[in-house]
Protein backbone atom coordinates (compact mmCIF):
# COMPACT_ATOMS: atom_id res chain seq x y z
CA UNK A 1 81.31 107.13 100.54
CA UNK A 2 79.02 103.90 100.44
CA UNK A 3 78.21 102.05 103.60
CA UNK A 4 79.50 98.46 103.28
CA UNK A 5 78.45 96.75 106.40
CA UNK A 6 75.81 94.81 106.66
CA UNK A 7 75.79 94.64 103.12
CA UNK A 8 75.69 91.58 100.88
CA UNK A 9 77.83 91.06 97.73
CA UNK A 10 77.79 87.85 95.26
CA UNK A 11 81.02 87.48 93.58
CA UNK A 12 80.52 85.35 90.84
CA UNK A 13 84.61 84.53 89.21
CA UNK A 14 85.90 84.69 92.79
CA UNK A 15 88.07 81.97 93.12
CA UNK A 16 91.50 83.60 91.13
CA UNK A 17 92.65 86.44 89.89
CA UNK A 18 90.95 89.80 90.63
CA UNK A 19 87.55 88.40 91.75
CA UNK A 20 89.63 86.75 94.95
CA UNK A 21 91.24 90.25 95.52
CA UNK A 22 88.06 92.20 95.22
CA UNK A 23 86.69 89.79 97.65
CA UNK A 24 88.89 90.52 100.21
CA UNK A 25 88.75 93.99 99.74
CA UNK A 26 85.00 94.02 100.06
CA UNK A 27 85.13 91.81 102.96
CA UNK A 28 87.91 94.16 104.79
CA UNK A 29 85.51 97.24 104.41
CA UNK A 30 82.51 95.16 106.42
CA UNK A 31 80.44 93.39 103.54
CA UNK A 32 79.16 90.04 104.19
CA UNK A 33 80.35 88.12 100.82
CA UNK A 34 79.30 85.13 99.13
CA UNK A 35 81.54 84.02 96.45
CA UNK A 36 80.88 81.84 93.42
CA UNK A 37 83.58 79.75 90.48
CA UNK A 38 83.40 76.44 89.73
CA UNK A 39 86.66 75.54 91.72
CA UNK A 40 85.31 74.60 95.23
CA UNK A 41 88.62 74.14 96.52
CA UNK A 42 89.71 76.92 96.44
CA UNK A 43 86.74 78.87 97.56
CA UNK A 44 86.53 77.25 100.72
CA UNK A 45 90.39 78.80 101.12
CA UNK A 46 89.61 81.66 100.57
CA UNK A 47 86.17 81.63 102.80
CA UNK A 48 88.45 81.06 105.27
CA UNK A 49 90.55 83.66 104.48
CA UNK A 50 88.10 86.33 105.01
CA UNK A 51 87.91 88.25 108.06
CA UNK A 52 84.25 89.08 107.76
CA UNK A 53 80.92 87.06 107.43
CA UNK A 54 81.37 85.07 104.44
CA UNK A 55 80.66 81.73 102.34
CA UNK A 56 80.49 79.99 99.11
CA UNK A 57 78.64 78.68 96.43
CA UNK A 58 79.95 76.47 93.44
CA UNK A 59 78.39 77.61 90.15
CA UNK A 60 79.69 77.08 86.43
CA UNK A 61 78.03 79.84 84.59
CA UNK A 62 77.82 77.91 81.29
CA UNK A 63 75.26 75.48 82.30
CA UNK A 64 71.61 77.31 83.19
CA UNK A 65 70.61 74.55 85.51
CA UNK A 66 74.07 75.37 87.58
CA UNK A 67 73.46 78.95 87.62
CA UNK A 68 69.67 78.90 88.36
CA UNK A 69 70.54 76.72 91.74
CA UNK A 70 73.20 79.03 92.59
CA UNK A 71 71.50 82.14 92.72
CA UNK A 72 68.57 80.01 94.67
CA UNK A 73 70.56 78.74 97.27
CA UNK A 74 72.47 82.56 97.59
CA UNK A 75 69.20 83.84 98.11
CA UNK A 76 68.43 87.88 98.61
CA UNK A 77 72.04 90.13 97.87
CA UNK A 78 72.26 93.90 97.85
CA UNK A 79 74.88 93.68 95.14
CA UNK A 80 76.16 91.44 92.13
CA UNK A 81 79.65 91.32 90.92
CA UNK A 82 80.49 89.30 87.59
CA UNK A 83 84.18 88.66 86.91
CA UNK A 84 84.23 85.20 85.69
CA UNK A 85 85.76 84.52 82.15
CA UNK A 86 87.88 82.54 80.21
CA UNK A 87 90.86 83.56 77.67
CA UNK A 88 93.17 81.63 75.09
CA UNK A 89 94.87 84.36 72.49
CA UNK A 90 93.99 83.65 69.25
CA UNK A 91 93.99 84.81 65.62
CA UNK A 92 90.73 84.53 63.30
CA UNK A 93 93.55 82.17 61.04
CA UNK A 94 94.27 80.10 64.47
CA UNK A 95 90.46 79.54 65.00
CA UNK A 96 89.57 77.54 67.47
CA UNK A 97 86.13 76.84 67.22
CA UNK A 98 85.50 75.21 70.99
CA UNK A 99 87.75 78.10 72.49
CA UNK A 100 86.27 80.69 71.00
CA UNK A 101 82.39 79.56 71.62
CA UNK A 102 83.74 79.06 75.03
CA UNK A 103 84.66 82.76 75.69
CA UNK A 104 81.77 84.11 74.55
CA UNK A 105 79.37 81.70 76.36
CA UNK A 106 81.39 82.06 79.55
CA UNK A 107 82.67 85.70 79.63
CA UNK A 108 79.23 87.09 77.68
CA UNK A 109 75.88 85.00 77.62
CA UNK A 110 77.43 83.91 80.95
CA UNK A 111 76.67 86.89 82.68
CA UNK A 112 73.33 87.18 81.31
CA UNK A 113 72.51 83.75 82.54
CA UNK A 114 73.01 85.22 86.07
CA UNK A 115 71.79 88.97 85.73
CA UNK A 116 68.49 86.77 84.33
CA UNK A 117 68.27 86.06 88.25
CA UNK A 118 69.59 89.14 90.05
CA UNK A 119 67.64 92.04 87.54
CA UNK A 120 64.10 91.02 88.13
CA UNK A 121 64.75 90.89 92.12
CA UNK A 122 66.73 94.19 92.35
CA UNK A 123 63.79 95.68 89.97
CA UNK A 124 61.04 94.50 92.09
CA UNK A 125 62.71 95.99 95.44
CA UNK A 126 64.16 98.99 93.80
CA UNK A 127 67.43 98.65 95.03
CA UNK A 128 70.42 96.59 93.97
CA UNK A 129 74.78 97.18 92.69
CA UNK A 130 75.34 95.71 89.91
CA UNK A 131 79.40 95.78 88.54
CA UNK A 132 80.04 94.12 85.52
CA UNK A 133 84.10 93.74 84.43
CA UNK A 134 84.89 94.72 81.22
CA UNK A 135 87.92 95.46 79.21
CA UNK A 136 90.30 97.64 77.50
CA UNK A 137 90.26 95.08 74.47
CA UNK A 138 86.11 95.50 74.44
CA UNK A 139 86.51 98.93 72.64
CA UNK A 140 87.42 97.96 69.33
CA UNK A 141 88.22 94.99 67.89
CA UNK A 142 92.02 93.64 68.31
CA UNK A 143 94.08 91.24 66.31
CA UNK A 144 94.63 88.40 68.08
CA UNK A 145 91.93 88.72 70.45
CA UNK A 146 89.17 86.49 68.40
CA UNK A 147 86.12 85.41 70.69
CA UNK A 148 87.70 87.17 74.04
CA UNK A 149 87.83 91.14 72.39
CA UNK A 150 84.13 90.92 71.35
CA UNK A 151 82.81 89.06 74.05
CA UNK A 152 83.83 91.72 76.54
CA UNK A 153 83.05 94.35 73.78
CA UNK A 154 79.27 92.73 74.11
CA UNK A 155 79.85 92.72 78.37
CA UNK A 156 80.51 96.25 77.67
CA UNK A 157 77.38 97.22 75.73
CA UNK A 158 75.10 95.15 78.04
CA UNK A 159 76.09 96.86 80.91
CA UNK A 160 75.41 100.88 79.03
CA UNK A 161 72.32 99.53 78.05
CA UNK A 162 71.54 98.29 81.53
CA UNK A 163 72.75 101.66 83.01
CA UNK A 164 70.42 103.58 80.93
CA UNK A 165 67.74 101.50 81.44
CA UNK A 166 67.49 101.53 85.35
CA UNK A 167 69.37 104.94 85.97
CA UNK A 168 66.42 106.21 86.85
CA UNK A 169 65.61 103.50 89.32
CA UNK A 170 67.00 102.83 92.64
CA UNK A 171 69.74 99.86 90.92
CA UNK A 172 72.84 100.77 90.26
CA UNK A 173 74.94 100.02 86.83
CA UNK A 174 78.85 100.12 86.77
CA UNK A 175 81.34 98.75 84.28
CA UNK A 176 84.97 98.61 85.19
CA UNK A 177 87.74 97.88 82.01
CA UNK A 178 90.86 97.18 83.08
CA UNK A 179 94.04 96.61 81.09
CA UNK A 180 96.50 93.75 81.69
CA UNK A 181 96.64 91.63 85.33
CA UNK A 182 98.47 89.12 86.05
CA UNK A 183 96.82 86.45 86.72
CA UNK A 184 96.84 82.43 85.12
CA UNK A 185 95.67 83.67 82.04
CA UNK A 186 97.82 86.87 81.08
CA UNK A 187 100.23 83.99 81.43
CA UNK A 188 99.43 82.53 78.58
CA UNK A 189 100.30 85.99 76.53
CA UNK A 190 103.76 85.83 74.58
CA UNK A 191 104.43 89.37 74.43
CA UNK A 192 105.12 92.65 76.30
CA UNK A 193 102.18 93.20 78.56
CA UNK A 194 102.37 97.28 79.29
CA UNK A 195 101.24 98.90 82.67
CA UNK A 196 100.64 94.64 84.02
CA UNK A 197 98.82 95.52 87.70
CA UNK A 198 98.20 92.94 90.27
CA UNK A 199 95.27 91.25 91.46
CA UNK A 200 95.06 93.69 94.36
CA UNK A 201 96.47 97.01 92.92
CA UNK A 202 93.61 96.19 90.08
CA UNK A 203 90.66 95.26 92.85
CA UNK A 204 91.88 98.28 94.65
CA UNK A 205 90.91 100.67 91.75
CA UNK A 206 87.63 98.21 91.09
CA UNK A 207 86.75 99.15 95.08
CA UNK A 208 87.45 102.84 94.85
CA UNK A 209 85.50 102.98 91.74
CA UNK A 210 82.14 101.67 93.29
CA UNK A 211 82.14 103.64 96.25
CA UNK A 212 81.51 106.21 93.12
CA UNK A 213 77.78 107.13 91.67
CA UNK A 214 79.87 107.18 88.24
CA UNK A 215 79.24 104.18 85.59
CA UNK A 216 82.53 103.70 83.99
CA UNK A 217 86.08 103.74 84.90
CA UNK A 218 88.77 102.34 82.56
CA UNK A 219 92.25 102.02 83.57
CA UNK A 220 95.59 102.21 83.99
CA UNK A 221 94.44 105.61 82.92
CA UNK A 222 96.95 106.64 80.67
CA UNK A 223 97.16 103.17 79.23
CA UNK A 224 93.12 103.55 78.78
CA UNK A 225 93.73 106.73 76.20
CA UNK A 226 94.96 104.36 73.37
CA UNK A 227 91.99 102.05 73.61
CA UNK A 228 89.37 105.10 74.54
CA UNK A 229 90.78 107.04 71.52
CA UNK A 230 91.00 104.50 69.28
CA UNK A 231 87.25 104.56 68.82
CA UNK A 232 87.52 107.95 66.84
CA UNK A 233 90.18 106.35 64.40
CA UNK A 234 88.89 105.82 60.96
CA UNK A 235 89.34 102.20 59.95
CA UNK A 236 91.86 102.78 57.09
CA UNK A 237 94.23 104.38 59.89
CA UNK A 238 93.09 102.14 62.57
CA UNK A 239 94.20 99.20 60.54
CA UNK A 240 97.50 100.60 59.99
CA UNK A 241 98.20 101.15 63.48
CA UNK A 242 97.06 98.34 65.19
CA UNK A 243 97.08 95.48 62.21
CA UNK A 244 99.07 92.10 62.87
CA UNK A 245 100.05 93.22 66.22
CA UNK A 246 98.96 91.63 69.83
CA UNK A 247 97.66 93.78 72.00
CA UNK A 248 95.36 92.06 74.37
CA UNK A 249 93.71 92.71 77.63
């Protein structure tokens, strides 16, 4: 069981969805927080919200300027939480070029503009969390799912490369994939969403998981089999299963 107080988490993708939910649920268990979006409005709500130490700082993790003040004026953190992305469903014959660049700059390079600030100091005091959150649609690709499947399929990789890289330091690596949440942009999905979670049933299983020393946890669990399997499929019968269907997380 980890210690959270006294502790200091940045939240970056806090201000919705399951980065507000995890922040509460980090902030119940006695971390101080400091949580980052680009919507200051409603990060000063939910600073307020918190019961324990707690503030904000407005970052838009597409612009490098943005994200190089933010993590200056957060200053020294024992962990790093990256949540923040972006999602229109799409087909490759839909393309939208701006939306598509937009999901992979945001939900992928994104990240890396901010783990280009948090790495190097966890490194050099060999100690640090890091939890990056993936996706059941980063396994293989999905129809429907241009620019949002790969660019969590990339979040994905980053973080096992990551993991391997520094397992044998004192930072720690964790990926969490979960499936469908409802949230302001699983709204804009016009089909069946299977095993939907909330904000707080998902940040629940995101908490439990990183009081764990393991890397990965994908879930709803039994939900997780079809995407974890599907990486064994050979592509002739992968294409038959999952072709010209929408299944998006």
């Amino acid at each position: 069981m980890r210690d959270w107080i006294g502790k200091r988490y940045w939240l970056v993708g806090a201000s919705e969805g399951l980065g507000r939910a995890l922040a509460k649920q980090l902030s119940r268990a006695g971390a101080e927080v400091v949580i980052s979006g680009r919507n200051e409005e409603r990060l000063q709500d939910l600073v307020a919200e918190l019961p324990c130490r707690a503030s904000y700082v407005p970052v838009d993790v597409a612009d490098n300027a943005s994200v190089a003040a933010a993590a200056q004026e957060v200053g020294q953190i024992d962990g790093f939480v990256f949540l923040a992305g972006v999602y229109w469903p799409q087909t490759a014959r839909e393309w939208n070029a701006e939306q598509v660049e937009a999901m992979l700059d945001i939900n992928l390079t994104g990240a890396a503009r901010c783990l280009g600030h948090v790495v190097p100091a966890f490194v050099a005091r060999n100690r640090g969390h890091i939890v990056l959150v993936g996706s059941l649609s980063g396994f293989r690709g999905l129809p429907g799912a241009v620019g949002y499947a790969a660019s969590k399929a990339g979040l994905m990789s980053l973080a096992e490369g990551m993991y391997l890289d520094l397992r044998a330091t004192g930072v720690r690596v964790q990926c969490v994939n979960p499936g469908f949440i409802k949230t302001r942009l699983t709204d804009r999905n016009a089909f069946p969403m299977p095993f939907i979670m909330t904000p707080g049933e998902a940040a629940a299983r995101v908490f439990e998981h990183m009081t764990t020393d393991n890397f990965q946890r994908s879930f709803p669990w039994l939900f997780s089999l079809l995407f974890r399997g599907s990486v064994f499929i050979p592509m002739w019968l992968y294409r038959c299963l999952f072709a010209d269907r929408t299944i998006r997380t």
